[in-house]
PDB file of N, CA and C in Angstrom:
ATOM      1  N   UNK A   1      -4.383  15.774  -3.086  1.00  0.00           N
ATOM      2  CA  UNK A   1      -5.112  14.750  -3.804  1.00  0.00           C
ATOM      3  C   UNK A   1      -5.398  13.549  -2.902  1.00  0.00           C
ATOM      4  N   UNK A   2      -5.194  12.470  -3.603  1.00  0.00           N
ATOM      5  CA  UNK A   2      -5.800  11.239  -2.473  1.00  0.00           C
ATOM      6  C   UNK A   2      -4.223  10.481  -2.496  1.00  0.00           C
ATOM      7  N   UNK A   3      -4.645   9.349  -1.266  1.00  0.00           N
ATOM      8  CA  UNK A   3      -3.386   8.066  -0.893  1.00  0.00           C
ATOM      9  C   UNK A   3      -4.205   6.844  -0.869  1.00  0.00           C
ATOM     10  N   UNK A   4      -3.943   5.995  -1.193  1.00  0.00           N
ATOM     11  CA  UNK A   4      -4.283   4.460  -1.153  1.00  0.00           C
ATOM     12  C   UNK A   4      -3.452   3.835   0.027  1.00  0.00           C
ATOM     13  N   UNK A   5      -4.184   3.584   0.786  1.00  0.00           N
ATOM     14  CA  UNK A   5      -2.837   3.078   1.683  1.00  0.00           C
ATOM     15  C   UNK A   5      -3.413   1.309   1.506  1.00  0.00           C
ATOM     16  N   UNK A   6      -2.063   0.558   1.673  1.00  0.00           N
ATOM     17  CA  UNK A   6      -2.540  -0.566   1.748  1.00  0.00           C
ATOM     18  C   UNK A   6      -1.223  -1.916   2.874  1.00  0.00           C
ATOM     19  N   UNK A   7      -2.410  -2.368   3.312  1.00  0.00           N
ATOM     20  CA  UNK A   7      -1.071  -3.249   4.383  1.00  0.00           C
ATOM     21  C   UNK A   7      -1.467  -4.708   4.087  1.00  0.00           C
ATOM     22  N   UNK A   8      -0.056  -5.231   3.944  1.00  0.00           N
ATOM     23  CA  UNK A   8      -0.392  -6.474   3.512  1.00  0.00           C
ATOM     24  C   UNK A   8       1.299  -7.560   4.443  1.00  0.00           C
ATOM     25  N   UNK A   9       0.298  -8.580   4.234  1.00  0.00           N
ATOM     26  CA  UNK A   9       1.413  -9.520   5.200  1.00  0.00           C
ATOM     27  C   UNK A   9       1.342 -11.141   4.166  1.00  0.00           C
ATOM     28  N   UNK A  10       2.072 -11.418   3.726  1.00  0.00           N
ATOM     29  CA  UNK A  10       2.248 -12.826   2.800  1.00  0.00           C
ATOM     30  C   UNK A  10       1.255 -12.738   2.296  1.00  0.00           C
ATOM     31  N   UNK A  11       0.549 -11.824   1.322  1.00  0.00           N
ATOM     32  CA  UNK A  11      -0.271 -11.988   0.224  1.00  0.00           C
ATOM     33  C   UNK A  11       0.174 -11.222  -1.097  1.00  0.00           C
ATOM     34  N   UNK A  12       1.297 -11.710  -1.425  1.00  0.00           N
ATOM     35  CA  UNK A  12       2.116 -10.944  -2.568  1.00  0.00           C
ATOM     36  C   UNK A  12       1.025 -11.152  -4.111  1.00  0.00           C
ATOM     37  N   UNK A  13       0.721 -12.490  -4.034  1.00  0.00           N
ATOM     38  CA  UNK A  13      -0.501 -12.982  -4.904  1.00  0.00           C
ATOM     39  C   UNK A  13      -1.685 -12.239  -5.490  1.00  0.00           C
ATOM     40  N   UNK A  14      -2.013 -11.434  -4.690  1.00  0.00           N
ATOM     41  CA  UNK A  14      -3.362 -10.532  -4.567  1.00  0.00           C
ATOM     42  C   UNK A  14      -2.838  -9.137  -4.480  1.00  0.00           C
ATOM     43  N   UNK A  15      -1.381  -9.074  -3.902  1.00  0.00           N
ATOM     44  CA  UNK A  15      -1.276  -7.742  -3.576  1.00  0.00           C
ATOM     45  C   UNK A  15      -0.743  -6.805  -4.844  1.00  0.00           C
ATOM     46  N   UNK A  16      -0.293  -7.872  -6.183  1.00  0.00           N
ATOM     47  CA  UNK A  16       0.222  -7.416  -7.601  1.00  0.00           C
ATOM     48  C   UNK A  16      -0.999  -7.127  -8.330  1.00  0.00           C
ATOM     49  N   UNK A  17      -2.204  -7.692  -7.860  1.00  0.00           N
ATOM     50  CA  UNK A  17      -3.840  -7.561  -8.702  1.00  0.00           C
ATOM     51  C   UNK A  17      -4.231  -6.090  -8.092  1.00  0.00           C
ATOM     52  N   UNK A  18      -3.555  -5.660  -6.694  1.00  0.00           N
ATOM     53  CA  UNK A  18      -4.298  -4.680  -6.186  1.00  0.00           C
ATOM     54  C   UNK A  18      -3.413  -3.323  -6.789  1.00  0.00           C
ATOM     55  N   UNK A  19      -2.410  -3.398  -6.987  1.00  0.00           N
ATOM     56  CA  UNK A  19      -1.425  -2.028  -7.848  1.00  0.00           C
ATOM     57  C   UNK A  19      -2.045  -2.321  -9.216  1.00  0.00           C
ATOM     58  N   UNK A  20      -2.417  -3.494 -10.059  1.00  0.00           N
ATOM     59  CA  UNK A  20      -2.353  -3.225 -11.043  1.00  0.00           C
ATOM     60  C   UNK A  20      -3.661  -2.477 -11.374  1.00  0.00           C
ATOM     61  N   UNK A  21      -5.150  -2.547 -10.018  1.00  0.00           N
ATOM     62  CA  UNK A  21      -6.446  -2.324 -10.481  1.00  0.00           C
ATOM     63  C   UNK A  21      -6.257  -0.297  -9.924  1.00  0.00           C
ATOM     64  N   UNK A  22      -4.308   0.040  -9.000  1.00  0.00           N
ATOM     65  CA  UNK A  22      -4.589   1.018  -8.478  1.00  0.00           C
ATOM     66  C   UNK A  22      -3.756   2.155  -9.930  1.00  0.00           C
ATOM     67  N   UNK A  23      -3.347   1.473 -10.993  1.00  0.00           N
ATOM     68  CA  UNK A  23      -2.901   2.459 -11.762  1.00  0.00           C
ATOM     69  C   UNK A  23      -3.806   2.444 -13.038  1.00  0.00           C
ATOM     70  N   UNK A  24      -4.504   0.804 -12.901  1.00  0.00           N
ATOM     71  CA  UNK A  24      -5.664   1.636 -14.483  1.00  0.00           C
ATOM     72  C   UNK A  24      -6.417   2.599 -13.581  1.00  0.00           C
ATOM     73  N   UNK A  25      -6.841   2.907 -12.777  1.00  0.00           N
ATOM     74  CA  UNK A  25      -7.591   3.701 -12.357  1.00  0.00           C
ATOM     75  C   UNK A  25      -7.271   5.158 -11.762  1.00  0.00           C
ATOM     76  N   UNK A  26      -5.769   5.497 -11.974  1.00  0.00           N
ATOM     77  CA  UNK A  26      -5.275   6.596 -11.816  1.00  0.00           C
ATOM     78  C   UNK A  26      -4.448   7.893 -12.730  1.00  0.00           C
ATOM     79  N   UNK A  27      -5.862   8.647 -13.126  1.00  0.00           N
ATOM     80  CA  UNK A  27      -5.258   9.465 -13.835  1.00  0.00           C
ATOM     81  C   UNK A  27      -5.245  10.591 -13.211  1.00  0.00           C
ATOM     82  N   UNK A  28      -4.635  10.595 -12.150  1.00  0.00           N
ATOM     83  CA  UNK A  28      -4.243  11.844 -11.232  1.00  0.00           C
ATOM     84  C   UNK A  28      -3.205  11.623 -10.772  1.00  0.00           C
ATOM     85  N   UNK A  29      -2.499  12.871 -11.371  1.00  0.00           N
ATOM     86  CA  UNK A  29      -0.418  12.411 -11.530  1.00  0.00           C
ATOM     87  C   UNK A  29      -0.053  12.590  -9.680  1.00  0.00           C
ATOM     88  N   UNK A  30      -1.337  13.239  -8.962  1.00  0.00           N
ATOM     89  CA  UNK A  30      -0.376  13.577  -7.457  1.00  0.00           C
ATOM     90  C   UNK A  30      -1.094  11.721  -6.561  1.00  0.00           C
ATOM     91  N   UNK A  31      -1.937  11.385  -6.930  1.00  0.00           N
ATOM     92  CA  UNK A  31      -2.245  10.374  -6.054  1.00  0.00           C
ATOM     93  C   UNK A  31      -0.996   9.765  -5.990  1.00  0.00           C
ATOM     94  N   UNK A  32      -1.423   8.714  -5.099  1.00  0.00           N
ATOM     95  CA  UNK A  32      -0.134   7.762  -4.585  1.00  0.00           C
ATOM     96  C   UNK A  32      -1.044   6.708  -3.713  1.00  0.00           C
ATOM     97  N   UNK A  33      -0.088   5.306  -4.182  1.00  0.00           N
ATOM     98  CA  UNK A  33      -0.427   4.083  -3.482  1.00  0.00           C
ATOM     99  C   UNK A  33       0.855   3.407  -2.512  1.00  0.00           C
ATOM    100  N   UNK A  34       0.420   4.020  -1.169  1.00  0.00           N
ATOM    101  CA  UNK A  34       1.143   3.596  -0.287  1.00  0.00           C
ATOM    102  C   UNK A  34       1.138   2.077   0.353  1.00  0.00           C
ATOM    103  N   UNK A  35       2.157   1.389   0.694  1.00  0.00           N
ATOM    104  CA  UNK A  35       1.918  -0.446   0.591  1.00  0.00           C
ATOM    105  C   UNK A  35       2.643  -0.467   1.923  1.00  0.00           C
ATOM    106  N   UNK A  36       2.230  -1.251   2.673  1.00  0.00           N
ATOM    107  CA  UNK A  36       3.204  -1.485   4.322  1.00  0.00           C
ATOM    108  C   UNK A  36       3.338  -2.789   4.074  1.00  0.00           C
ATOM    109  N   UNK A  37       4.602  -3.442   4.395  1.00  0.00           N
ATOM    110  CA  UNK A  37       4.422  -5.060   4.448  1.00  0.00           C
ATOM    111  C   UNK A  37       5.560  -5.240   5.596  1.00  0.00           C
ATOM    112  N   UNK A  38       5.146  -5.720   6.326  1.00  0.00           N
ATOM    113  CA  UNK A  38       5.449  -6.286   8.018  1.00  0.00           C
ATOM    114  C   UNK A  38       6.171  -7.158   7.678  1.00  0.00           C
ATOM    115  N   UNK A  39       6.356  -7.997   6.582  1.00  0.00           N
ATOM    116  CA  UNK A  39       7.157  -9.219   6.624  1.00  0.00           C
ATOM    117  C   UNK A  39       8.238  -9.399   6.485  1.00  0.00           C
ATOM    118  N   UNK A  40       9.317  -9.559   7.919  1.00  0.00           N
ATOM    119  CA  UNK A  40      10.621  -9.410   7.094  1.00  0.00           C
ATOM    120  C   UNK A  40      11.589 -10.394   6.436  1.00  0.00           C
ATOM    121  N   UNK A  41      10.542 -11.736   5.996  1.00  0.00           N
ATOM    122  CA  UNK A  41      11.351 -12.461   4.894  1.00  0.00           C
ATOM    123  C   UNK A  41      11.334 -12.247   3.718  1.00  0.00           C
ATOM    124  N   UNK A  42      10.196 -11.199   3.152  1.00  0.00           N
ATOM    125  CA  UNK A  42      10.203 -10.679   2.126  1.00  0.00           C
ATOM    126  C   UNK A  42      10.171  -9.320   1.820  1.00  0.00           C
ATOM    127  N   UNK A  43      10.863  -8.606   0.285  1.00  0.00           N
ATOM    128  CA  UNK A  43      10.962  -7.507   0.116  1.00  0.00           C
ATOM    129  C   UNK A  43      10.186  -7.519  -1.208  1.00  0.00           C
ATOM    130  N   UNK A  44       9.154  -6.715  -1.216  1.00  0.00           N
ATOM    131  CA  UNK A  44       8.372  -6.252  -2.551  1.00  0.00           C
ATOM    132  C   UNK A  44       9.046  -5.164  -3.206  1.00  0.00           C
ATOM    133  N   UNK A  45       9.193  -5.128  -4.083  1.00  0.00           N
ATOM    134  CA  UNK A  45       9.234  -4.138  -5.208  1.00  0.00           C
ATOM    135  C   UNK A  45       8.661  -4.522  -6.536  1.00  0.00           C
ATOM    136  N   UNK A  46       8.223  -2.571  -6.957  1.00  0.00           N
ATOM    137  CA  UNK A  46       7.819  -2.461  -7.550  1.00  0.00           C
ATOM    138  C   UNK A  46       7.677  -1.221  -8.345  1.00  0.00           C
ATOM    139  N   UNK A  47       8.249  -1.088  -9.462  1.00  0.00           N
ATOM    140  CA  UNK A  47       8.847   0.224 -10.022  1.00  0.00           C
ATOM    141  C   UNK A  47       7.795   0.778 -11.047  1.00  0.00           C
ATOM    142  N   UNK A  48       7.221   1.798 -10.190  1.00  0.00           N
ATOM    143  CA  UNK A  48       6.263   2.644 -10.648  1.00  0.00           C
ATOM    144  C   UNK A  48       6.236   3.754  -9.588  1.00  0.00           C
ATOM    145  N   UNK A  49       6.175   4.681 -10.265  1.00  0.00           N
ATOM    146  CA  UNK A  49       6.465   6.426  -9.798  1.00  0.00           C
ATOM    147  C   UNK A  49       5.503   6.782  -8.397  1.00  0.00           C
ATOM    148  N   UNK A  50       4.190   6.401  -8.869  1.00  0.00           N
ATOM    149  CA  UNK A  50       3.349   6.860  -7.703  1.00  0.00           C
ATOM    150  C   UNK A  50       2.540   5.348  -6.548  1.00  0.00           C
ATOM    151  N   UNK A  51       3.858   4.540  -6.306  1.00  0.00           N
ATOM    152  CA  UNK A  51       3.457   3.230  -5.441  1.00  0.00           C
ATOM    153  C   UNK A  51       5.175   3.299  -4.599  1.00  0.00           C
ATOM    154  N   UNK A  52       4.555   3.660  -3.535  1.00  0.00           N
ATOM    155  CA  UNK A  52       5.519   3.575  -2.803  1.00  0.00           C
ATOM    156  C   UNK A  52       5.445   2.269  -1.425  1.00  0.00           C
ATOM    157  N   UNK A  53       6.810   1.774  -1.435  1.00  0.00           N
ATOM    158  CA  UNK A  53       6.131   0.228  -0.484  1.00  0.00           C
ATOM    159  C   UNK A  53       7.271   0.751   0.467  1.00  0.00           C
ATOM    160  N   UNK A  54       6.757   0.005   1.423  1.00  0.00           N
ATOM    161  CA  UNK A  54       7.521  -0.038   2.636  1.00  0.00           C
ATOM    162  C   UNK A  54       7.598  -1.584   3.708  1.00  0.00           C
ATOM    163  N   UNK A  55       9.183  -1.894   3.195  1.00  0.00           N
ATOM    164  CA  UNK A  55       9.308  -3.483   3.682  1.00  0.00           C
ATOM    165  C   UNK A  55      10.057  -2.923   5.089  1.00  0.00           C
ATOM    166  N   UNK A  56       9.091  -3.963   5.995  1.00  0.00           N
ATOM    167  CA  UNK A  56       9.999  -2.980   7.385  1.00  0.00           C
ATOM    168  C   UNK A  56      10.440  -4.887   8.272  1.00  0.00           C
ATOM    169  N   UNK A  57      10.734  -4.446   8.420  1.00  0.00           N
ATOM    170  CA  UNK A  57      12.017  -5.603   9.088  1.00  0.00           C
ATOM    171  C   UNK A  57      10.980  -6.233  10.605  1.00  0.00           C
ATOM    172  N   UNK A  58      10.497  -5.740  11.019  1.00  0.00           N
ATOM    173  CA  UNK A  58       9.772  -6.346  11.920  1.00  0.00           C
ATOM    174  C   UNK A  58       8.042  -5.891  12.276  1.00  0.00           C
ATOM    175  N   UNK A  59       7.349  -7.033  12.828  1.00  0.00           N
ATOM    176  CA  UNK A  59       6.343  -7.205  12.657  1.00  0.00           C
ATOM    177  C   UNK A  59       5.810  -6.608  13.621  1.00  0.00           C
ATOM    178  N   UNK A  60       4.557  -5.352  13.543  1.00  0.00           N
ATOM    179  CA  UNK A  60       3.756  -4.406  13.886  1.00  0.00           C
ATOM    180  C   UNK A  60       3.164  -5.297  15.074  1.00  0.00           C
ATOM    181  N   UNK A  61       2.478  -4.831  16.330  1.00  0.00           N
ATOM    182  CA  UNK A  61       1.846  -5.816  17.507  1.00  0.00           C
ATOM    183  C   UNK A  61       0.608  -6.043  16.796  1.00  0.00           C
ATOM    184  N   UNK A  62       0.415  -5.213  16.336  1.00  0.00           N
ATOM    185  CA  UNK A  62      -1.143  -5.129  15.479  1.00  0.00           C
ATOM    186  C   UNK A  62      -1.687  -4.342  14.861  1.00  0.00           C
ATOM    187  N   UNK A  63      -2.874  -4.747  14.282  1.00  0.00           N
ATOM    188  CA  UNK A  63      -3.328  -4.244  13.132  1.00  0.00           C
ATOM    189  C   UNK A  63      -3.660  -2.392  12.944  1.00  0.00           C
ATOM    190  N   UNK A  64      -3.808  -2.112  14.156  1.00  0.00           N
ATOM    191  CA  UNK A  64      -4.580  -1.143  14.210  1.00  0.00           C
ATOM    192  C   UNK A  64      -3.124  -0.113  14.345  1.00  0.00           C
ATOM    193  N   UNK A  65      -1.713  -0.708  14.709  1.00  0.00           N
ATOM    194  CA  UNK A  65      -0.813  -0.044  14.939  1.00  0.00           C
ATOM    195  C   UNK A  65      -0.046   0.197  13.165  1.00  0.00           C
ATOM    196  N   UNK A  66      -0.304  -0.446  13.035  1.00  0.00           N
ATOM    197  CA  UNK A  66       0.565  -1.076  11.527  1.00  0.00           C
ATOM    198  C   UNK A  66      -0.373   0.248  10.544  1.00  0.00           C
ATOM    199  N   UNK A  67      -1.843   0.214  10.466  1.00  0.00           N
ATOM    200  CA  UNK A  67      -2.125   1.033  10.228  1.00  0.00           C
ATOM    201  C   UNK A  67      -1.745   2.835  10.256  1.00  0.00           C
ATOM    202  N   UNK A  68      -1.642   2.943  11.571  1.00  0.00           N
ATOM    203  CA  UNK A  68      -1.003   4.601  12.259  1.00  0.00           C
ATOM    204  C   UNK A  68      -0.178   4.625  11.641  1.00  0.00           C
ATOM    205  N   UNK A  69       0.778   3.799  11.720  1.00  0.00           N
ATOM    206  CA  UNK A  69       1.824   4.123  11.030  1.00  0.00           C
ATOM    207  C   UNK A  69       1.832   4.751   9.129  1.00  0.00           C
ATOM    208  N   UNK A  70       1.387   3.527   9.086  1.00  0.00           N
ATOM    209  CA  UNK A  70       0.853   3.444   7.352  1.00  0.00           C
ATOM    210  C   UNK A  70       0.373   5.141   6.865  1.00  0.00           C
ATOM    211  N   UNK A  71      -1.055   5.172   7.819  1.00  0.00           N
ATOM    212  CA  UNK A  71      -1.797   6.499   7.405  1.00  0.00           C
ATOM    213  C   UNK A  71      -0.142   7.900   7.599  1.00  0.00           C
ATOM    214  N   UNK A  72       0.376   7.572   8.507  1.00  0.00           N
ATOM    215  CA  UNK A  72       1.843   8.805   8.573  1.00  0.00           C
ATOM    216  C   UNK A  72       2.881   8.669   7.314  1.00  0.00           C
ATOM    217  N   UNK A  73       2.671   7.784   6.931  1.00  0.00           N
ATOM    218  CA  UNK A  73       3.703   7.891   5.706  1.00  0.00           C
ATOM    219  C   UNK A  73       3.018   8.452   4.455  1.00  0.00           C
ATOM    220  N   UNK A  74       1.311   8.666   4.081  1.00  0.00           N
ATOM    221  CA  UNK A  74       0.533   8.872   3.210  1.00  0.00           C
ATOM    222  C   UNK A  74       1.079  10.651   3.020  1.00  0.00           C
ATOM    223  N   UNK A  75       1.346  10.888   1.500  1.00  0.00           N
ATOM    224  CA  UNK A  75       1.463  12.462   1.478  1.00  0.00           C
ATOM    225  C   UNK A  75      -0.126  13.182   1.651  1.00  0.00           C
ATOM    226  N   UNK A  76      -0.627  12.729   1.101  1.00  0.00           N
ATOM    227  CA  UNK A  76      -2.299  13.457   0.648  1.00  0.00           C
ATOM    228  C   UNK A  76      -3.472  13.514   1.871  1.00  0.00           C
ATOM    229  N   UNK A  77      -3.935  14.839   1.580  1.00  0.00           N
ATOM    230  CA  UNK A  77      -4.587  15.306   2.401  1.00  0.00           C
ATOM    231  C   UNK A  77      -6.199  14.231   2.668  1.00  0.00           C
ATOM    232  N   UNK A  78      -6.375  13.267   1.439  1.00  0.00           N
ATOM    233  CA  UNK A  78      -7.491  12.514   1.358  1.00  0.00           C
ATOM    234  C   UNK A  78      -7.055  11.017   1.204  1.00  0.00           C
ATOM    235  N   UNK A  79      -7.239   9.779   2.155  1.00  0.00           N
ATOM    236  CA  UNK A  79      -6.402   8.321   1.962  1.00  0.00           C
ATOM    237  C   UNK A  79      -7.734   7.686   2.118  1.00  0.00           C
ATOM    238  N   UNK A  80      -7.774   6.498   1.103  1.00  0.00           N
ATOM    239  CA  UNK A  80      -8.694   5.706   0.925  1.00  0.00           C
ATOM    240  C   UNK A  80      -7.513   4.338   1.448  1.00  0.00           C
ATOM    241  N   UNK A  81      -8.660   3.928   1.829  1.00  0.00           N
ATOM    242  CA  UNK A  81      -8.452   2.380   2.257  1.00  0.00           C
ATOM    243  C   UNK A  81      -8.533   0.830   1.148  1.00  0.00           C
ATOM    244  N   UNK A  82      -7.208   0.395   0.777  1.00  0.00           N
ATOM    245  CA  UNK A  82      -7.384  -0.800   0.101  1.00  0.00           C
ATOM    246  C   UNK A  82      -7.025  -1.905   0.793  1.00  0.00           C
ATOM    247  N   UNK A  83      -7.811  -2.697   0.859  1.00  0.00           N
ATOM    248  CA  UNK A  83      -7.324  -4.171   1.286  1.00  0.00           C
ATOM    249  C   UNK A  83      -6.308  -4.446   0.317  1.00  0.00           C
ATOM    250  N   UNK A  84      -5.471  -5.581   0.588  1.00  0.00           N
ATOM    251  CA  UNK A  84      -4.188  -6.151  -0.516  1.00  0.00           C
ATOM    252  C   UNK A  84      -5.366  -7.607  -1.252  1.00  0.00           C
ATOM    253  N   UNK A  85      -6.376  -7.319  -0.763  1.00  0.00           N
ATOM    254  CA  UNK A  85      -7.434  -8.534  -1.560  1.00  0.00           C
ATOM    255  C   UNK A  85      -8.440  -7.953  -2.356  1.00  0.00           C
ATOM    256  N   UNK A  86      -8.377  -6.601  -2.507  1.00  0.00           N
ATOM    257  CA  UNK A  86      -9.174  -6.275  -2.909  1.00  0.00           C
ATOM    258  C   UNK A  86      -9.063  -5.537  -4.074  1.00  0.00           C
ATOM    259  N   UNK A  87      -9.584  -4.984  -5.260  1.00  0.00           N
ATOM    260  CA  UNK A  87      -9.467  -3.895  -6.150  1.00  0.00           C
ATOM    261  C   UNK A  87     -10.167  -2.620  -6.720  1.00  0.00           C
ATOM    262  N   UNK A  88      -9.625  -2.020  -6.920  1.00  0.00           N
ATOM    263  CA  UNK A  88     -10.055  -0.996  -7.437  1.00  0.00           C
ATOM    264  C   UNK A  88     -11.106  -0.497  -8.778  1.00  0.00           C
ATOM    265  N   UNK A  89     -12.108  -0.736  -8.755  1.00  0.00           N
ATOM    266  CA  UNK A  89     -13.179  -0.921 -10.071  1.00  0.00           C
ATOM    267  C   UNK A  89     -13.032   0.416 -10.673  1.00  0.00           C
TER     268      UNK A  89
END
């Protein structure tokens, strides 16, 4: 099925608008919304079955690395891209 991957760094604000626009819009029990957050003064959670986050203790060199990573943790053979500013219509 599909992955949402999404990476976010101190935008917890926007990043609760972006799970909430990724489960009205998921009625496919295998998707999954994968979350990376680089920041290690904060830990997100968030208890829902198919949003899996990942608080990692230190900060990626960059963007494009933080990503690789991100896309390797996705189960699904198809990953769409969410900004943590953005939502899901």
């Amino acid at each position: 099925m599909i992955s949402v991957l999404t990476i976010t760094y101190k935008r917890h604000h926007l990043l609760e608008e972006a799970m909430e626009s990724f489960i009205k819009q998921n009625p496919i029990p295998d998707a999954e919304m994968v979350i990376v957050n680089d920041n290690p003064e904060v830990d997100y959670v968030y208890d829902h079955p198919s949003i899996r986050i990942f608080n990692l203790k230190e900060r990626f060199p960059s963007i494009a690395a933080k990503l690789k990573w991100g896309y390797k943790q996705c189960k699904n053979d198809y990953i769409y891209r969410l900004d943590d500013d953005d939502l899901l219509a």
